[in-house]
C-alpha atoms as a PDB file:
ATOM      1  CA  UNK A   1     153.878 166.704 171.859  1.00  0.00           C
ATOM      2  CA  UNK A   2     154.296 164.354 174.855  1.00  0.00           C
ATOM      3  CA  UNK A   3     150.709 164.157 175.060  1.00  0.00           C
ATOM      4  CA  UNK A   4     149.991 163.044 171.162  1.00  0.00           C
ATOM      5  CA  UNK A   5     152.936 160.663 171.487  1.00  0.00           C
ATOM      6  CA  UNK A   6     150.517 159.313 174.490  1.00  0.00           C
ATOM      7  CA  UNK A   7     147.703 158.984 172.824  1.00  0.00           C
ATOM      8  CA  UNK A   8     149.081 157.655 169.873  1.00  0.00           C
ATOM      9  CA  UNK A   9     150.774 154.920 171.495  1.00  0.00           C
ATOM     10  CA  UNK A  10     147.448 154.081 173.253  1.00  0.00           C
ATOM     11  CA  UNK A  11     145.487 154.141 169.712  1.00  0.00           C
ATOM     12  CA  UNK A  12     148.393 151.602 168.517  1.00  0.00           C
ATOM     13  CA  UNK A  13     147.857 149.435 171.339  1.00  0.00           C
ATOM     14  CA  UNK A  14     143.929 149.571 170.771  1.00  0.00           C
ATOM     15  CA  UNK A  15     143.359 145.953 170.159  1.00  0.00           C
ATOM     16  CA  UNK A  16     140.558 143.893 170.792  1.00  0.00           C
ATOM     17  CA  UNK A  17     139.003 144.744 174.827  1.00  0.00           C
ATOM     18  CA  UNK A  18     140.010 143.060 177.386  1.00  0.00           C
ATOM     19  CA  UNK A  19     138.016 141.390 180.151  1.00  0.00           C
ATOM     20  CA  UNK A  20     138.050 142.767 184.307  1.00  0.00           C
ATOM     21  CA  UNK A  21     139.966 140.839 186.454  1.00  0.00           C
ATOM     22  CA  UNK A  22     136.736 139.879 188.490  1.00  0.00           C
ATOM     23  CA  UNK A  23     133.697 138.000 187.034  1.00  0.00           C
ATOM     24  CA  UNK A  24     131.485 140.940 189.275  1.00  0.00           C
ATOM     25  CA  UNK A  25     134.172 143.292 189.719  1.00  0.00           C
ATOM     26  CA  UNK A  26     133.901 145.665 192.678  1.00  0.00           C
ATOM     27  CA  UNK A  27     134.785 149.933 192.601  1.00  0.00           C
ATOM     28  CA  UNK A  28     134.188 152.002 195.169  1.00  0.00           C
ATOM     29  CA  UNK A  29     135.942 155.382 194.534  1.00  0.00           C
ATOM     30  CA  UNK A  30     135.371 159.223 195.576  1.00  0.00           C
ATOM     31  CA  UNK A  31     133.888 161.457 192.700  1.00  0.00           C
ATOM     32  CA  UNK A  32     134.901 164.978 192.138  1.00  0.00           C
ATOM     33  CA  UNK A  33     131.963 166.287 193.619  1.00  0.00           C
ATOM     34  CA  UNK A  34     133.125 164.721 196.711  1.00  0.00           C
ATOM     35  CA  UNK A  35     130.391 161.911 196.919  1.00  0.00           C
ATOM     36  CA  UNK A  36     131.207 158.385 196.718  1.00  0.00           C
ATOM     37  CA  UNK A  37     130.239 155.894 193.584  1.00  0.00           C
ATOM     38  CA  UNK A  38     129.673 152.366 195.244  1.00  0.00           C
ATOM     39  CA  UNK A  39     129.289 149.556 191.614  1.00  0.00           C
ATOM     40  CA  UNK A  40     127.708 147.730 194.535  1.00  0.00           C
ATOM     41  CA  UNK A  41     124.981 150.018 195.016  1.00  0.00           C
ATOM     42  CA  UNK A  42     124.377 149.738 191.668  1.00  0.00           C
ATOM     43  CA  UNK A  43     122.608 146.628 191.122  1.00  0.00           C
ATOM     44  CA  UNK A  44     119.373 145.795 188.990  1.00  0.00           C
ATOM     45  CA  UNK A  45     120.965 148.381 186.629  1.00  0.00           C
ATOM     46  CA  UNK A  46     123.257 148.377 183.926  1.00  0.00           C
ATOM     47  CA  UNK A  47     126.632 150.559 184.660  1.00  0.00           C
ATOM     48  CA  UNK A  48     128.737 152.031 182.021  1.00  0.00           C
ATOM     49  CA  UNK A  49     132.575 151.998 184.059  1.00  0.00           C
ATOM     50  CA  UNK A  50     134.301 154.350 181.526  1.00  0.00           C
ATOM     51  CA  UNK A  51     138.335 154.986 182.017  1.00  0.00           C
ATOM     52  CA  UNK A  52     139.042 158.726 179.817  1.00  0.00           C
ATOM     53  CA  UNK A  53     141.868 161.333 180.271  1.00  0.00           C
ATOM     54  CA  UNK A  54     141.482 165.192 179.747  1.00  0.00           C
ATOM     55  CA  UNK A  55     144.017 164.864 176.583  1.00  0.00           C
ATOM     56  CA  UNK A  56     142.142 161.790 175.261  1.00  0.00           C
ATOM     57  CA  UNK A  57     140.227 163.490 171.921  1.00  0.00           C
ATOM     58  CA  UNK A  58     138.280 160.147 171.584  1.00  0.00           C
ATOM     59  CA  UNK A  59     137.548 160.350 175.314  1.00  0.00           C
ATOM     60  CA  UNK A  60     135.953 163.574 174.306  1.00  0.00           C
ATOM     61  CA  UNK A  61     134.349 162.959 172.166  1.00  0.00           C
ATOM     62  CA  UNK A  62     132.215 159.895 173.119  1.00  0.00           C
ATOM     63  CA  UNK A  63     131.552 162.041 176.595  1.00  0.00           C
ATOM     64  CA  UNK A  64     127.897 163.512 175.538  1.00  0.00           C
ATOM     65  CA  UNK A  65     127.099 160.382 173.830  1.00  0.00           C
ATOM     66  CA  UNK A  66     127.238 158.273 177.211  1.00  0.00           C
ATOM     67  CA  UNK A  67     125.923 161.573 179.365  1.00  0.00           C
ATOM     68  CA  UNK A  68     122.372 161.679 176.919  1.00  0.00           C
ATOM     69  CA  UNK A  69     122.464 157.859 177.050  1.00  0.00           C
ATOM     70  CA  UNK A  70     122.738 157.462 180.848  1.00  0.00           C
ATOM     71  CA  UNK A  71     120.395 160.347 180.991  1.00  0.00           C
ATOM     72  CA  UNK A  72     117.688 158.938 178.792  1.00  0.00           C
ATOM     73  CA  UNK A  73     117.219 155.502 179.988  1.00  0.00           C
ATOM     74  CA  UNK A  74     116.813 155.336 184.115  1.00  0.00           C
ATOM     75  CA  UNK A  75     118.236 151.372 184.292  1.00  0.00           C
ATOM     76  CA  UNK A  76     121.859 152.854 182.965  1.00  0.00           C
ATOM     77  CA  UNK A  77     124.310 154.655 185.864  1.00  0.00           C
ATOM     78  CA  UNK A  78     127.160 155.309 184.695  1.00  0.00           C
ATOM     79  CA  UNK A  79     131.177 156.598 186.212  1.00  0.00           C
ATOM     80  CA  UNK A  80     133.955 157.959 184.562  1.00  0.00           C
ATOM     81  CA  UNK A  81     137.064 157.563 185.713  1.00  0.00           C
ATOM     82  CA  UNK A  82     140.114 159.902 184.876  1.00  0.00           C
ATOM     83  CA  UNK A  83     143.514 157.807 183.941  1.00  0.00           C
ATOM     84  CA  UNK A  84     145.780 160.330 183.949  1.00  0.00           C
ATOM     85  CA  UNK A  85     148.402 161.904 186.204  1.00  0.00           C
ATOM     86  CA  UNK A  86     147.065 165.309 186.764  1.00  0.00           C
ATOM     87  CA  UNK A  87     146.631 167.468 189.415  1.00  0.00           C
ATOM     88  CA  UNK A  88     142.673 167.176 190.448  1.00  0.00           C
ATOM     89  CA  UNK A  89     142.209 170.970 190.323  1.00  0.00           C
ATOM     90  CA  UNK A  90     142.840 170.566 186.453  1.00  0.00           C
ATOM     91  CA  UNK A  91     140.207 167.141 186.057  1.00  0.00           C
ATOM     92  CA  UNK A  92     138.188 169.365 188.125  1.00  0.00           C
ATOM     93  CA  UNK A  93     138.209 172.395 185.696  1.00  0.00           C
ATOM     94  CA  UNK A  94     138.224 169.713 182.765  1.00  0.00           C
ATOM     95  CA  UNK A  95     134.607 168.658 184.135  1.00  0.00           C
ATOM     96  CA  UNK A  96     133.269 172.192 184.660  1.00  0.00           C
ATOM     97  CA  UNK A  97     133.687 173.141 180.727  1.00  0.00           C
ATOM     98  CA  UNK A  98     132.745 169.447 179.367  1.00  0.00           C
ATOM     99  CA  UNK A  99     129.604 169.024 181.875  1.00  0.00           C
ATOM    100  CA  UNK A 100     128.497 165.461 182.198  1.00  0.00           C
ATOM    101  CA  UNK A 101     125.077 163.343 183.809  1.00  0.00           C
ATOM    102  CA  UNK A 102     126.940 161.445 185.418  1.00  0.00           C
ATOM    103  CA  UNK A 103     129.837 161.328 188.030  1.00  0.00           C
ATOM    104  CA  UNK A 104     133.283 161.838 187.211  1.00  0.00           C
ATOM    105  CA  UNK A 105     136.318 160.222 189.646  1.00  0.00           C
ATOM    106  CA  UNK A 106     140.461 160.590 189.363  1.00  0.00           C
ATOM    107  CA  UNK A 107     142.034 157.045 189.512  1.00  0.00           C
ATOM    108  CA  UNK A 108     145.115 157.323 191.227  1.00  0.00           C
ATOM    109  CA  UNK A 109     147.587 155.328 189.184  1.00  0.00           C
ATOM    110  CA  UNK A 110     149.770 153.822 191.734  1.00  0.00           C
ATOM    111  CA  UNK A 111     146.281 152.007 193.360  1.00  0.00           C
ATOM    112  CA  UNK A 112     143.989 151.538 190.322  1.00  0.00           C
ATOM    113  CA  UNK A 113     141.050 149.923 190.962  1.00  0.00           C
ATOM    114  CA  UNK A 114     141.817 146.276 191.547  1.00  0.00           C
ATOM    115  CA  UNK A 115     139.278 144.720 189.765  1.00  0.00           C
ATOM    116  CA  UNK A 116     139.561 146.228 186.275  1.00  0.00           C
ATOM    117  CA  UNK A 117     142.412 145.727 184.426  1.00  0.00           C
ATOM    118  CA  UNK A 118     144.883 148.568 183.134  1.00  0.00           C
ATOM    119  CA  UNK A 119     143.580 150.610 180.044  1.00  0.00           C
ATOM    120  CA  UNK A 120     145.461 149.708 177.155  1.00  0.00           C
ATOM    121  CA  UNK A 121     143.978 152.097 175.335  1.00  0.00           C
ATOM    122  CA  UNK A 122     141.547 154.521 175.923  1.00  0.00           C
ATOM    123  CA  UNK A 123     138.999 155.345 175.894  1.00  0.00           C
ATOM    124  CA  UNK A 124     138.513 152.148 177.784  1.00  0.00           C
ATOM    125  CA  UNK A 125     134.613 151.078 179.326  1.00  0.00           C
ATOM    126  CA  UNK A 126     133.369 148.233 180.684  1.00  0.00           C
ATOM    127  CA  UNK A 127     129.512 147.551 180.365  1.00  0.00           C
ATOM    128  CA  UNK A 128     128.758 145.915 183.836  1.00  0.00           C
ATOM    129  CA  UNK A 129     124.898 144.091 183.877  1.00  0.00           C
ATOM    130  CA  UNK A 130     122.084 144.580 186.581  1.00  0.00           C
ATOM    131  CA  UNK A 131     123.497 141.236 188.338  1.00  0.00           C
ATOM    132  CA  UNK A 132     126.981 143.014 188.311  1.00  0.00           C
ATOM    133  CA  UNK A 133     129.025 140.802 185.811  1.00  0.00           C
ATOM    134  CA  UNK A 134     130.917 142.126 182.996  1.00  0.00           C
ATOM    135  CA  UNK A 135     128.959 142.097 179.946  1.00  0.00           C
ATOM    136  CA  UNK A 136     131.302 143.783 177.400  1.00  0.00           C
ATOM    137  CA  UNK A 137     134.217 145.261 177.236  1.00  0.00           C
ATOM    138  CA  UNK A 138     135.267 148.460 174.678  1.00  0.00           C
ATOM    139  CA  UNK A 139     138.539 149.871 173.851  1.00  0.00           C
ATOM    140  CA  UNK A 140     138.263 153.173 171.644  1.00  0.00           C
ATOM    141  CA  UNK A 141     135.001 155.674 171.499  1.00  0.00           C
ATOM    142  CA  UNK A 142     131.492 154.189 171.906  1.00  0.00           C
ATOM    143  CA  UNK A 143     128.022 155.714 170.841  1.00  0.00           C
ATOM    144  CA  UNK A 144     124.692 155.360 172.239  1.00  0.00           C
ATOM    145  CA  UNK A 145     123.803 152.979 169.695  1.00  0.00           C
ATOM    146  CA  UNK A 146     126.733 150.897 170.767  1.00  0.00           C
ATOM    147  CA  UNK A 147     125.910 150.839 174.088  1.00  0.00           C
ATOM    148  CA  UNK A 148     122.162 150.135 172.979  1.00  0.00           C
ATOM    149  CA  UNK A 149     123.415 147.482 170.664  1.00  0.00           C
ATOM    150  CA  UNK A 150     125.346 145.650 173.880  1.00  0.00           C
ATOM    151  CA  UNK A 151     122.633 145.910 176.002  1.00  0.00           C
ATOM    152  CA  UNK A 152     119.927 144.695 174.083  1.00  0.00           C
ATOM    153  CA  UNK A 153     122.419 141.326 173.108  1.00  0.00           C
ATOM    154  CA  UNK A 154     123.140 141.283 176.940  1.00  0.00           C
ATOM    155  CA  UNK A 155     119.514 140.972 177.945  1.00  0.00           C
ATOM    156  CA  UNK A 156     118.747 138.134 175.309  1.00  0.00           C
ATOM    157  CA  UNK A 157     121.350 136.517 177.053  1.00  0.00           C
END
């Protein structure tokens, strides 16, 4: 019950995305797999930064959509990052039955990344562009085509 009344108050607050706190915001966390995801090391391609929870249906549901996206086109990297407060043995077991291309981190709440601004919602993912500026912002589930859509629009740009 806790959980729905979570998620529900996140859907609520679902409004329009908001921007990163940094024009080129910087992220450089530990992945569950014990490697380390540097945005930084990143550039020239486009990054999907996507903030998901294990109770998040949406967040679920828009997982293989961004895994066969990021593993179709070689210019897209991508990170998810778990906003929840769980113990990592259960984001951990969360990852081994919903398998992903890409790497998965926990954020630790109480030292979020500093450059991104709290979800207000999630799912919550920030489209970051090959010179390492935010390009667009989502709140709520994405699609391939979205994230085709955003990127096409951000190269015209």
């Amino acid at each position: 019950m806790k959980r729905f009344l979570i998620a529900a108050l996140f859907a609520a607050l679902s409004v329009p995305a908001f921007a990163a706190t940094a024009e080129k915001p910087t992220l450089k966390i530990a992945t569950l797999d014990g490697k380390t995801f540097d945005l930084a090391a990143q550039t020239g391609k486009w990054v999907i930064v996507n903030f998901w929870a294990t109770w998040c249906s949406p967040c679920i549901k828009e997982m293989p959509d961004i895994s066969a996206f990021v593993a179709a086109h070689k210019e897209v990297a991508a990170i998810g990052l778990a906003w929840e407060d769980t113990e990592k043995a259960e984001v951990e077991a969360f990852a081994k039955s919903h398998p992903v291309s890409y790497p998965l981190a926990q954020v630790d709440l109480d030292h979020p990344p500093a450059d991104f601004d709290t979800p207000r919602g999630l799912p919550q993912t920030y489209l970051i562009a090959p010179d390492g500026r935010v390009a667009k912002t989502f709140t709520g589930p994405l699609t391939g085509d979205d994230l085709a859509k955003a990127i096409a629009a951000g190269a015209k740009k």
